[in-house]
N, C-alpha and C. Protein backbone atom coordinates (compact mmCIF):
# COMPACT_ATOMS: atom_id res chain seq x y z
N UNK A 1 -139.65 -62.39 157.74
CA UNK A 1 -139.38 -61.89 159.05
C UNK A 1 -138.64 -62.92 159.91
N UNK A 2 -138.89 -64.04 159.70
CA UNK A 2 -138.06 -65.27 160.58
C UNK A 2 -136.89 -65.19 160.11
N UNK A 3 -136.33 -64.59 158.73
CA UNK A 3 -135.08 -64.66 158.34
C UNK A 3 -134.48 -63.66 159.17
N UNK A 4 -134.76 -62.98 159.41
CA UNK A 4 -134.17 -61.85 160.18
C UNK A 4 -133.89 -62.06 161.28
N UNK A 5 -135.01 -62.51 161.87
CA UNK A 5 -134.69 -63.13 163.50
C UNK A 5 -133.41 -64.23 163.74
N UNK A 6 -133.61 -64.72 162.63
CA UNK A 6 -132.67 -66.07 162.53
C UNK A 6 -131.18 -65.16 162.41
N UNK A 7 -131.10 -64.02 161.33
CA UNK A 7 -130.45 -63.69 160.83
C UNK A 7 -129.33 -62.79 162.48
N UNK A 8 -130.47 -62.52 162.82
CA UNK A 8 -129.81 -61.68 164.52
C UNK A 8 -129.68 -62.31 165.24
N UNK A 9 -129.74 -63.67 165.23
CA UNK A 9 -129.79 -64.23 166.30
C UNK A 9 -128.49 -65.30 166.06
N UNK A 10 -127.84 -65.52 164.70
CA UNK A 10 -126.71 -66.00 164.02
C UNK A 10 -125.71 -64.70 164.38
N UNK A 11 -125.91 -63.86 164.39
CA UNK A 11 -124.80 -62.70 164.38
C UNK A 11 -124.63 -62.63 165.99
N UNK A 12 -125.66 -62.40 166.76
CA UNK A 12 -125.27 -62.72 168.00
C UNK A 12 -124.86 -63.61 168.78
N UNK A 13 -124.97 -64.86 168.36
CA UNK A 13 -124.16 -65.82 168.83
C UNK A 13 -122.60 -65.69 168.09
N UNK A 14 -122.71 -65.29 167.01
CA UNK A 14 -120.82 -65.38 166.37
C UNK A 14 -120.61 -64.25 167.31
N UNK A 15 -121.05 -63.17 167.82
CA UNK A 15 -120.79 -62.49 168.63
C UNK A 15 -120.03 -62.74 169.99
N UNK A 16 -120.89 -63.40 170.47
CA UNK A 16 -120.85 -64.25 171.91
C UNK A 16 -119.55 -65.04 171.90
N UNK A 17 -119.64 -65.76 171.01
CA UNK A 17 -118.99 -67.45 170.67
C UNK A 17 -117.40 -66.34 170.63
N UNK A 18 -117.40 -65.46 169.44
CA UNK A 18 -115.86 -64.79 169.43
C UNK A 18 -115.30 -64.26 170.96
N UNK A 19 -116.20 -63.65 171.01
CA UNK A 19 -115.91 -62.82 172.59
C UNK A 19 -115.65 -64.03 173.93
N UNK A 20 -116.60 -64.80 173.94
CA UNK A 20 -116.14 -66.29 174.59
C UNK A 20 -114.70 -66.88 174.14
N UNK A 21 -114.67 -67.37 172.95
CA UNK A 21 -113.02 -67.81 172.22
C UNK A 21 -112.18 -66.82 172.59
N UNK A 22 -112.32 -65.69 172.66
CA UNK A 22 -111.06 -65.01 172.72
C UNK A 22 -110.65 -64.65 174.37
N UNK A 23 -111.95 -64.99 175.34
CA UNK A 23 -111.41 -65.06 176.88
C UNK A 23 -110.87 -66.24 177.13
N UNK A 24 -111.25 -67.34 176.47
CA UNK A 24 -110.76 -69.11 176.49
C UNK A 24 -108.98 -68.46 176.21
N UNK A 25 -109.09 -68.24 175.42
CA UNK A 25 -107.74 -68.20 174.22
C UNK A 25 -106.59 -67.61 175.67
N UNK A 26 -107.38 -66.18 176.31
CA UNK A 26 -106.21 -65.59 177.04
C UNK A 26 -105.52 -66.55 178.36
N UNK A 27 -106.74 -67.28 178.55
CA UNK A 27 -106.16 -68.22 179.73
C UNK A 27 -105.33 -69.43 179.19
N UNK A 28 -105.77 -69.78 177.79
CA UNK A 28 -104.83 -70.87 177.58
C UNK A 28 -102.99 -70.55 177.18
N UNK A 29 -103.50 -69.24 176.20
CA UNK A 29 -102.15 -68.54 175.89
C UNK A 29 -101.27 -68.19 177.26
N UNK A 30 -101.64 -67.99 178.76
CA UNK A 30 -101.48 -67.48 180.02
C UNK A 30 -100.76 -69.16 180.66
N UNK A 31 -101.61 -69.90 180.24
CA UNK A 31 -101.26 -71.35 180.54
C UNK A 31 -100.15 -72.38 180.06
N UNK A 32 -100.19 -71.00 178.51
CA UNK A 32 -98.79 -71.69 177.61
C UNK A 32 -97.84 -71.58 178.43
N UNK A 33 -97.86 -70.14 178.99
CA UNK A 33 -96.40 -69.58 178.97
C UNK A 33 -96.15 -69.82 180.50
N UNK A 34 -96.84 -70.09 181.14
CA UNK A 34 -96.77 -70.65 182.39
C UNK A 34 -95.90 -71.63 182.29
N UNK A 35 -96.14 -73.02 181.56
CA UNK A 35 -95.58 -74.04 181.28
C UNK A 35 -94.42 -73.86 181.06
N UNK A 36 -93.92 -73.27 179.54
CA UNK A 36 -92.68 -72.80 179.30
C UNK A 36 -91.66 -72.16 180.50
N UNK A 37 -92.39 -71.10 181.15
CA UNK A 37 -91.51 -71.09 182.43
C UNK A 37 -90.95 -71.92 183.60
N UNK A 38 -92.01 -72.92 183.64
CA UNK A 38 -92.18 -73.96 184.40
C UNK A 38 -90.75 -75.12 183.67
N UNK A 39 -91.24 -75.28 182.80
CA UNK A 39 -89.93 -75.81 182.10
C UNK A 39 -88.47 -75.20 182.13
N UNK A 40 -88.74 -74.12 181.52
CA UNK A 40 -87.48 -73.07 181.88
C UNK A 40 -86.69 -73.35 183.27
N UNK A 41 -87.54 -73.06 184.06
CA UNK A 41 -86.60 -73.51 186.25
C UNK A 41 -86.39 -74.53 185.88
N UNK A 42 -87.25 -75.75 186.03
CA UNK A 42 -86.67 -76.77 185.98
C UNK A 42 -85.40 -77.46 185.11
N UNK A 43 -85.35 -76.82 184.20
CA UNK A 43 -84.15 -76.77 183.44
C UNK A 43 -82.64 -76.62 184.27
N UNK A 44 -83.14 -75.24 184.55
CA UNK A 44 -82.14 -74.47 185.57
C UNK A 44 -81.97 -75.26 186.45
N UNK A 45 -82.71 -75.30 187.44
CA UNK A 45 -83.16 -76.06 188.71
C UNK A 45 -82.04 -77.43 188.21
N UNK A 46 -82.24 -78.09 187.37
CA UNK A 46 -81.20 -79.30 187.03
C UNK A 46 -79.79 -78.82 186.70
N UNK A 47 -79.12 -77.82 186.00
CA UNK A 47 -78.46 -76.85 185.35
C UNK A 47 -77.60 -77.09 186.92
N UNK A 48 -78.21 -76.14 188.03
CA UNK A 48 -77.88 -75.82 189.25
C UNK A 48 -76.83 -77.17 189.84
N UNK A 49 -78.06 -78.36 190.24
CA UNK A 49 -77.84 -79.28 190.92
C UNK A 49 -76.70 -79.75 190.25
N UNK A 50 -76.46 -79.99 188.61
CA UNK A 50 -75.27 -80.46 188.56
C UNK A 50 -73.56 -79.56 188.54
N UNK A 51 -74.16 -78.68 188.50
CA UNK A 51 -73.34 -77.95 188.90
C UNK A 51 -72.65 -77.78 190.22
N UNK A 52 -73.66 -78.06 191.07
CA UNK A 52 -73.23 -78.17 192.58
C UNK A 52 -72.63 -79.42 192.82
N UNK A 53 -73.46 -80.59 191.84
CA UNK A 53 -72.21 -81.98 192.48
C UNK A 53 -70.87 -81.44 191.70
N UNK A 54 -70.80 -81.12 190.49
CA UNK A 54 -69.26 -81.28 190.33
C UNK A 54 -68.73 -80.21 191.51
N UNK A 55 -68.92 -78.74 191.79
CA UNK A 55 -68.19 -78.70 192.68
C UNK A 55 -68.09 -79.05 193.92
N UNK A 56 -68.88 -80.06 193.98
CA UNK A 56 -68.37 -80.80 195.48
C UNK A 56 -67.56 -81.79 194.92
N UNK A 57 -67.92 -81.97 194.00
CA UNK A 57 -66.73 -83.38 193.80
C UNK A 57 -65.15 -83.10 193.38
N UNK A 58 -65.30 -81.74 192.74
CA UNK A 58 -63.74 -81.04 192.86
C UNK A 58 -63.54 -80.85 194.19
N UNK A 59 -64.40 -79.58 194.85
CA UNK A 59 -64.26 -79.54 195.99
C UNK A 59 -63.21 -80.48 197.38
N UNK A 60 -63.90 -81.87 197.03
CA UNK A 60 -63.22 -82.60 197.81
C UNK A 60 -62.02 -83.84 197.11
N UNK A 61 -61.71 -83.65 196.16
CA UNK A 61 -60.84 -83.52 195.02
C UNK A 61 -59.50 -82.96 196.01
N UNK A 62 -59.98 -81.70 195.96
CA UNK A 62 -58.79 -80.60 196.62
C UNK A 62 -58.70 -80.69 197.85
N UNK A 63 -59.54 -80.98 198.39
CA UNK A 63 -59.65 -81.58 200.04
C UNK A 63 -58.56 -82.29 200.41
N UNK A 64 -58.73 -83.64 199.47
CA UNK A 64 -57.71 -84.61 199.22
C UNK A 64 -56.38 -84.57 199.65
N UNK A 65 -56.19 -83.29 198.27
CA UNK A 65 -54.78 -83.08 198.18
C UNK A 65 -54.27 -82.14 199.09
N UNK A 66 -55.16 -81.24 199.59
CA UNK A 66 -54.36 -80.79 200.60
C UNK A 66 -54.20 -82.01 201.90
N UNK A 67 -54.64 -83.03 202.61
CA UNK A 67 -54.79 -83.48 203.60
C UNK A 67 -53.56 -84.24 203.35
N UNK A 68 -53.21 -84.69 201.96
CA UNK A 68 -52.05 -85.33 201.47
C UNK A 68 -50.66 -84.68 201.51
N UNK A 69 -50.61 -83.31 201.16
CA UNK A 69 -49.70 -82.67 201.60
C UNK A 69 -49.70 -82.29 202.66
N UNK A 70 -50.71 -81.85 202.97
CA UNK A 70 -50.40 -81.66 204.59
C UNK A 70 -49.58 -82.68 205.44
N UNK A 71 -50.19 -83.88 205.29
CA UNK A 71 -49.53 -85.01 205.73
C UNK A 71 -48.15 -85.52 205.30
N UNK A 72 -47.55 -85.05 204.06
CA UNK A 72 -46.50 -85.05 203.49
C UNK A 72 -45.20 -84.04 204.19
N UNK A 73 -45.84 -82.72 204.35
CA UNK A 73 -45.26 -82.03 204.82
C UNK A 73 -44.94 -82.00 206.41
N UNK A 74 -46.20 -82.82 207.33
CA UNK A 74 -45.90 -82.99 208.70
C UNK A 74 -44.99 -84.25 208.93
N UNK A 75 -44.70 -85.55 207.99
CA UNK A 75 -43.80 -86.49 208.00
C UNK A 75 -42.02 -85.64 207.94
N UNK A 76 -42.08 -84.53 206.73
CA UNK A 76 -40.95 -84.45 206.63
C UNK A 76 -40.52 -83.40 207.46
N UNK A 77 -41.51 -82.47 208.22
CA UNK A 77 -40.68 -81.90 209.40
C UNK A 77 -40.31 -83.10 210.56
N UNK A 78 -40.99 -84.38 210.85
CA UNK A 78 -40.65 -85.10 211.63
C UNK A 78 -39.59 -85.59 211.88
N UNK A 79 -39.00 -85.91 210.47
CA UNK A 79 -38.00 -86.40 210.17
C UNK A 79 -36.87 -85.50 210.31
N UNK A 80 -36.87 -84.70 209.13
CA UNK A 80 -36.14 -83.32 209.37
C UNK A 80 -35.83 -83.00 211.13
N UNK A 81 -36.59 -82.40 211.95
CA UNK A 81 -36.05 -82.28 213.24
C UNK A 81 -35.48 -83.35 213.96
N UNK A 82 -35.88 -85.18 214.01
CA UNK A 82 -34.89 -86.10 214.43
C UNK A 82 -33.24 -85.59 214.09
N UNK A 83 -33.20 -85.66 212.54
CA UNK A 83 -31.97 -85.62 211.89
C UNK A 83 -31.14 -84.32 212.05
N UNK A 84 -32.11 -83.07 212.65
CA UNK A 84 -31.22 -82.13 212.57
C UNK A 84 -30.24 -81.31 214.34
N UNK A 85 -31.85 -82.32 214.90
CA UNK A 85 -31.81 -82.03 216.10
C UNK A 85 -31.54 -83.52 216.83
N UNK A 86 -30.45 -84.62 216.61
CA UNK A 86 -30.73 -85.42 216.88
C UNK A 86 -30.26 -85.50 218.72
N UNK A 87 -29.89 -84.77 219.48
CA UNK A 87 -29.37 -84.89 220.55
C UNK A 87 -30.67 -84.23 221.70
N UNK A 88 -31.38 -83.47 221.04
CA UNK A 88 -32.84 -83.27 221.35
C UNK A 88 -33.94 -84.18 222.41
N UNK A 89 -33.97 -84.12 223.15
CA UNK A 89 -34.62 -85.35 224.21
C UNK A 89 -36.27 -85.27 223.61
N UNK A 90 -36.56 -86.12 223.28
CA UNK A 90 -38.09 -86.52 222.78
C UNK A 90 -38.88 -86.18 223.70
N UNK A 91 -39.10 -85.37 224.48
CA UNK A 91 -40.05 -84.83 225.19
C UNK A 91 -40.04 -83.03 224.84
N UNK A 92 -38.77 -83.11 224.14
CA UNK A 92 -38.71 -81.65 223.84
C UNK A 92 -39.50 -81.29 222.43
N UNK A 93 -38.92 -82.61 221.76
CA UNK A 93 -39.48 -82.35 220.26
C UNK A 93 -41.00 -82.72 219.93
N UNK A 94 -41.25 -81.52 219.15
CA UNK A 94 -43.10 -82.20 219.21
C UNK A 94 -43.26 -82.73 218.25
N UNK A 95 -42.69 -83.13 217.65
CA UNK A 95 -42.85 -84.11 216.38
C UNK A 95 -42.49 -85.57 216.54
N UNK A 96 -41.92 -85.67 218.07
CA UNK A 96 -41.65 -87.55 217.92
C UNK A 96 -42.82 -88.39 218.46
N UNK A 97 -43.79 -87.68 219.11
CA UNK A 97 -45.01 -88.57 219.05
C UNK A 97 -45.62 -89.07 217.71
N UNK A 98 -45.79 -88.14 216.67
CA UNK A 98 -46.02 -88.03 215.60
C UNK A 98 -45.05 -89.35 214.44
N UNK A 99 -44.18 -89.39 214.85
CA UNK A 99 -43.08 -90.16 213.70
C UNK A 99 -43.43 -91.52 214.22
N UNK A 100 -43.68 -91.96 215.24
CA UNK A 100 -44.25 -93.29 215.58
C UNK A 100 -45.57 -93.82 215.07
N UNK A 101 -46.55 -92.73 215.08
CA UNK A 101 -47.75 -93.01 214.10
C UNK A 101 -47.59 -93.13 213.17
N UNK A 102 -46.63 -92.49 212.26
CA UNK A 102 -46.21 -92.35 210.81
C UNK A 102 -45.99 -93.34 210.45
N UNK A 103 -44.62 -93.94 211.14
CA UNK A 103 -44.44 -95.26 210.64
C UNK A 103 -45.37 -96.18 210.42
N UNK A 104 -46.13 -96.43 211.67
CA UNK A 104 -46.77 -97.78 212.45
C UNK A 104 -48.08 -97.69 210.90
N UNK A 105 -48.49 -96.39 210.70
CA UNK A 105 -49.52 -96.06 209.56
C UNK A 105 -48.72 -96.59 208.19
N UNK A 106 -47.63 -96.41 207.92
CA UNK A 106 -47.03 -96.49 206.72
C UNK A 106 -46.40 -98.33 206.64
N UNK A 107 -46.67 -98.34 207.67
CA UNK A 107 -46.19 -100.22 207.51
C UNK A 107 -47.66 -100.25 207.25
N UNK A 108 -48.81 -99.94 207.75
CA UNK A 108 -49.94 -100.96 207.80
C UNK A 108 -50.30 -100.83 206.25
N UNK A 109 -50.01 -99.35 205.85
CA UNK A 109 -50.46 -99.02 204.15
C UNK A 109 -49.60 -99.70 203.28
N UNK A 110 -48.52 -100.25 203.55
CA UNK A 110 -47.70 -100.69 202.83
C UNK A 110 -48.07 -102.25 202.78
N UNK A 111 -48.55 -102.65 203.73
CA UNK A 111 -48.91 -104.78 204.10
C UNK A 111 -50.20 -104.59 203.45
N UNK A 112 -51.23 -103.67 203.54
CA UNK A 112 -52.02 -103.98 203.06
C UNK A 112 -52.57 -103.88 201.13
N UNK A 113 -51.43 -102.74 200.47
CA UNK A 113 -51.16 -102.95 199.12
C UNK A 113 -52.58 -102.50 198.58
N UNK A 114 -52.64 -103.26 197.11
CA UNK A 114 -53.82 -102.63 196.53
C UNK A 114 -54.85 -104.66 196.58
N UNK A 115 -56.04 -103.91 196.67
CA UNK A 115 -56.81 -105.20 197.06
C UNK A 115 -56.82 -106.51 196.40
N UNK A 116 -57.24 -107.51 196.70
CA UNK A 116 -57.44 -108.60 195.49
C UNK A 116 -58.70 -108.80 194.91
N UNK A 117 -58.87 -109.38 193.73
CA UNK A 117 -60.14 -109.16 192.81
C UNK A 117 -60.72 -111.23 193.49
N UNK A 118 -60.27 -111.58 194.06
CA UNK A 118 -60.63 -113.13 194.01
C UNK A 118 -60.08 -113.23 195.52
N UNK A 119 -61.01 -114.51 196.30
CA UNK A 119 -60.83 -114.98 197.71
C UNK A 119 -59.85 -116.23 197.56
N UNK A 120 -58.88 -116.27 198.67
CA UNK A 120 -58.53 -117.94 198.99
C UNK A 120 -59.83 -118.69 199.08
N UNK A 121 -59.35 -119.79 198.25
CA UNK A 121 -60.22 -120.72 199.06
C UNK A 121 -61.57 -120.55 199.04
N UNK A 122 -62.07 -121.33 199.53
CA UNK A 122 -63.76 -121.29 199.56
C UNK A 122 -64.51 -120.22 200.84
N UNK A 123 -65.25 -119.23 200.81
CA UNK A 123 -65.55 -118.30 200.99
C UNK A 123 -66.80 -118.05 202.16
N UNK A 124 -67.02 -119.22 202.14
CA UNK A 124 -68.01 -119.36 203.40
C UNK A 124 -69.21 -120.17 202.70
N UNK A 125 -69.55 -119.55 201.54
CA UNK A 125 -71.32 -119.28 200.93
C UNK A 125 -71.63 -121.05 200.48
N UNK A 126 -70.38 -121.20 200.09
CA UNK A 126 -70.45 -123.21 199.38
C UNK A 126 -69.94 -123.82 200.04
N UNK A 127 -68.72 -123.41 201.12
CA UNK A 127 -67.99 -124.01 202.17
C UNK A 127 -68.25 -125.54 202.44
N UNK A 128 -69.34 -125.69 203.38
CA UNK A 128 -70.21 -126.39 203.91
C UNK A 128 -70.80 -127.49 202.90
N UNK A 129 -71.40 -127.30 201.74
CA UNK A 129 -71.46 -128.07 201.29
C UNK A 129 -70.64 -129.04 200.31
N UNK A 130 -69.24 -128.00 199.88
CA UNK A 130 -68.35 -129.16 199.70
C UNK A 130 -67.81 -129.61 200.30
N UNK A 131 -67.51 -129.18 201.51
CA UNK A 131 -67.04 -130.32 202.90
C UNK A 131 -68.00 -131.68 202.86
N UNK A 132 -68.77 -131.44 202.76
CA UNK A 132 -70.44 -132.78 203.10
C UNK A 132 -70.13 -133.92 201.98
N UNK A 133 -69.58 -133.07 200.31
CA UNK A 133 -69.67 -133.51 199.74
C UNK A 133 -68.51 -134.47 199.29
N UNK A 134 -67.20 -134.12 200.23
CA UNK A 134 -66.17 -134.61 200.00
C UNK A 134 -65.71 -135.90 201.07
N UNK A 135 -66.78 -135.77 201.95
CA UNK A 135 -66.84 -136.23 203.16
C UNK A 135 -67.91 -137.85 203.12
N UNK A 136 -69.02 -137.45 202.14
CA UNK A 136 -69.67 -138.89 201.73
C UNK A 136 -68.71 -140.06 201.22
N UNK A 137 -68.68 -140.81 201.79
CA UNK A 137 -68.02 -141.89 201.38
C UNK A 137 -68.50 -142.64 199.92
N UNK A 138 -67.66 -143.07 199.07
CA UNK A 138 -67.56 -143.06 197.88
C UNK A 138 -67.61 -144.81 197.72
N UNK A 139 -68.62 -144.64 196.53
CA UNK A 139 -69.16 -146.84 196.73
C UNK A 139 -67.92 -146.78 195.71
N UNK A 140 -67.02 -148.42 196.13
CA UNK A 140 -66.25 -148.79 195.34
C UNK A 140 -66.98 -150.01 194.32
C-alpha cells in the first residue's frame, strides 16, 4: 500500500513539475524573443544613425558646392557688368560693392596658401629656456 501512495504521489509531482516547466518555458521562450527584437532595433536604430551621418555629410558636401558656385557665379557677373557696362557710375551698379570684397578676399586666400606642417623658430614652449641656456656664460 505505501507503494502506491508513493506511486501517486511520483505521478503527481511529474504532473506538477511538467505543468510548472512548461509555464517557466513560456516566459523564457517570451523572453527569447523579446531579446531578439531588442537586438533587431538596435541594429536598425544603428543602421538609421549611420545613415543619417552620411547624409549629412553629403548633404553638406553639396552645400559646399553650391556656396562655391554661387560665389563663382556672383564674381563673374561682377566682373562681367564692370566690363560691359564700363561707363556705368558705381552707384548704379550693384555689383561694385561686391568686386572690392572679392578681391580684398581673394588676395587674403591667395597670401595665406596652404598651411605649414613646422613653426619658425622656437615656438614659445622651450623658448625661454634656450635663451637662459645660451645666455650662461661659458668657463674657458
Amino acid at each position: 500500500m505505501a507503494w502506491i501512495y508513493a506511486l501517486l504521489i511520483f505521478i503527481a509531482g511529474a504532473i506538477v513539475g511538467a505543468f510548472a516547466a512548461r509555464l517557466g518555458n513560456k516566459g523564457l521562450k517570451q523572453q527569447k524573443e523579446l531579446k531578439k527584437e531588442l537586438d533587431k532595433s538596435k541594429y536598425e536604430l544603428e543602421q538609421f544613425r549611420q545613415e543619417l551621418v552620411d547624409h549629412f555629410a553629403q548633404s553638406s558636401e553639396l552645400l559646399d558646392n553650391i556656396a562655391k558656385d554661387y560665389s563663382k557665379l556672383y564674381e563673374h557677373m561682377a566682373k562681367t557688368s564692370t566690363e560691359l557696362m564700363p561707363n556705368l557710375p558705381e552707384q548704379d551698379n550693384p555689383f561694385s560693392r561686391r568686386i572690392s570684397t572679392l578681391e580684398s578676399v581673394k588676395k587674403t586666400d591667395e597670401a595665406q596658401g596652404q598651411p605649414r606642417d613646422y613653426a619658425n623658430g622656437a615656438t614659445g614652449l622651450l623658448k625661454g629656456e634656450r635663451e637662459q641656456v645660451s645666455e650662461t656664460p661659458k668657463a674657458s
